[in-house]
Structures are given as C-alpha cells and as structure tokens.
Protein backbone atom coordinates (compact mmCIF):
# COMPACT_ATOMS: atom_id res chain seq x y z
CA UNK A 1 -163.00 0.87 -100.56
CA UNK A 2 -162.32 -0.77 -103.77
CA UNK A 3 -160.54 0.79 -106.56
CA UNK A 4 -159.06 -0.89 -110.08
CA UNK A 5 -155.93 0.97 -111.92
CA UNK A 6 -155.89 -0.01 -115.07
CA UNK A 7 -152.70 -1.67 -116.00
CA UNK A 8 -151.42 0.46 -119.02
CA UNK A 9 -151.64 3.46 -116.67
CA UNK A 10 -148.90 1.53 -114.38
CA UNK A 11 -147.32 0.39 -117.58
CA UNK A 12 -143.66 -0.57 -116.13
CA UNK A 13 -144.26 0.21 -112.69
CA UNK A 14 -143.53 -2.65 -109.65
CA UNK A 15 -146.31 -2.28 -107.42
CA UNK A 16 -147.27 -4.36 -105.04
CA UNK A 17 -150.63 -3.87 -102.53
CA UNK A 18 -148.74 -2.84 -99.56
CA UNK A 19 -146.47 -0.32 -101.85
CA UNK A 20 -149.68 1.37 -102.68
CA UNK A 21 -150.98 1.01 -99.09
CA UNK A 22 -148.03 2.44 -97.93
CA UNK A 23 -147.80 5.53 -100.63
CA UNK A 24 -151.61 6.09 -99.84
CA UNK A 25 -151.36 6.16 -95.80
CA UNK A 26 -147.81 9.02 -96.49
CA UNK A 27 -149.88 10.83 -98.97
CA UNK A 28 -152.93 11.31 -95.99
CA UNK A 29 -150.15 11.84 -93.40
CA UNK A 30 -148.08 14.72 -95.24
CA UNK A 31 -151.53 16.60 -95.91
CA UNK A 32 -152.77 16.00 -92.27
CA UNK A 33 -155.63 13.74 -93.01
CA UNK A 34 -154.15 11.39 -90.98
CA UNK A 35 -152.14 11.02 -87.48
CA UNK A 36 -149.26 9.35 -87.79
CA UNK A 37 -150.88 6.37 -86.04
CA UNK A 38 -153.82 6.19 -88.36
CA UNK A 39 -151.77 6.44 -91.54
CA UNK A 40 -149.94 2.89 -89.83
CA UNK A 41 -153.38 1.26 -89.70
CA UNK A 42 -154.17 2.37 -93.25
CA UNK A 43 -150.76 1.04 -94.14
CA UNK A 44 -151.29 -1.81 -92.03
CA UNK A 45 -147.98 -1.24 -90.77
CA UNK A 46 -146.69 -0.58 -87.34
CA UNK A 47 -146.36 3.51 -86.18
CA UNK A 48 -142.26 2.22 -86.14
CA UNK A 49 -142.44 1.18 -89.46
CA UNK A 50 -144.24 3.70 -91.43
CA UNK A 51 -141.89 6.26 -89.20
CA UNK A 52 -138.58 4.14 -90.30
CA UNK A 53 -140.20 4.56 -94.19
CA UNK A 54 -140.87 8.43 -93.90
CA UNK A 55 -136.60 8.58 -92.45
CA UNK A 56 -136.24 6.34 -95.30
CA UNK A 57 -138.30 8.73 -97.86
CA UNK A 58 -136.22 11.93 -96.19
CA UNK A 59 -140.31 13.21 -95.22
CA UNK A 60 -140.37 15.05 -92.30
CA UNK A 61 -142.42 14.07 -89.25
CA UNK A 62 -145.65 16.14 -88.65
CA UNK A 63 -144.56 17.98 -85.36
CA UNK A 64 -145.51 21.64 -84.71
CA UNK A 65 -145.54 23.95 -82.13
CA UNK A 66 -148.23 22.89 -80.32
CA UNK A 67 -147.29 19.15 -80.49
CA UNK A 68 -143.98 20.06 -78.40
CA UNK A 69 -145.54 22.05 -75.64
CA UNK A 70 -147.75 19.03 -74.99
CA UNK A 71 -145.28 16.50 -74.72
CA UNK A 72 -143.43 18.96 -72.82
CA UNK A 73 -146.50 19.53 -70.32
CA UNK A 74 -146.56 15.33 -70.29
CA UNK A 75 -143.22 15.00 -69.09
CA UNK A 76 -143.61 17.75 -66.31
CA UNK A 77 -146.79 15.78 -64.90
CA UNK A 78 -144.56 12.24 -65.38
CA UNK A 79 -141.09 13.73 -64.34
C-alpha cells in the first residue's frame, strides 16, 4: 500500500517513515487489528522493540482474561 500526505497537512511535524510505521502498527495493535507480533512486522520492528515503545508510550499491553489462562495452561504442560 501506497499512500502520499500532503506536506502542508504535516506542516511542522518531524516524521520520518519508520515514525509513521511505527504509529500505524500501535494504532492496529490498541484496536486489536493486530497481534502484537504482527503490528512488529508492520513496524518492521522486533516484538521487543515495539513492546519497549508501547512502555515507552505508557500503552498498555493487550492481555485479557483469556490470554492468562493459556499461558497458565502452557506452563502446567512445560512445568
């Protein structure tokens, strides 16, 4: 996908490709479009990375319910 922003929208804004990249892959994260994984690769980041930015942003991790009694059903089979 290709898109152009005009630059008078941006006006005074420092914005570099992997900023947007990076804004973009959050934006699909925090409205569960994305895993966390799949937001990286949009990002073209590492999972650590785009994790150390979301600490960095104060936005909290997607992690439910559900997502805990499946790790904790992992670590009974691995433990």
């Amino acid at each position: 996908m290709t898109f152009t922003i005009p630059s008078e929208r941006l006006r005074n804004v420092a914005l570099t490709e992997r900023d947007a990249l990076v804004d973009i892959a959050i934006g699909i994260y925090k409205r569960e479009e994305a895993s966390l994984g799949r937001a990286a690769e949009v990002a073209g980041i590492t999972s650590v990375e785009l994790l150390d930015e979301l600490g960095r942003r104060r936005i909290p991790v997607n992690y439910g319910p559900t997502d805990l009694q499946a790790d904790l059903a992992t670590l009974k089979t691995i433990g």
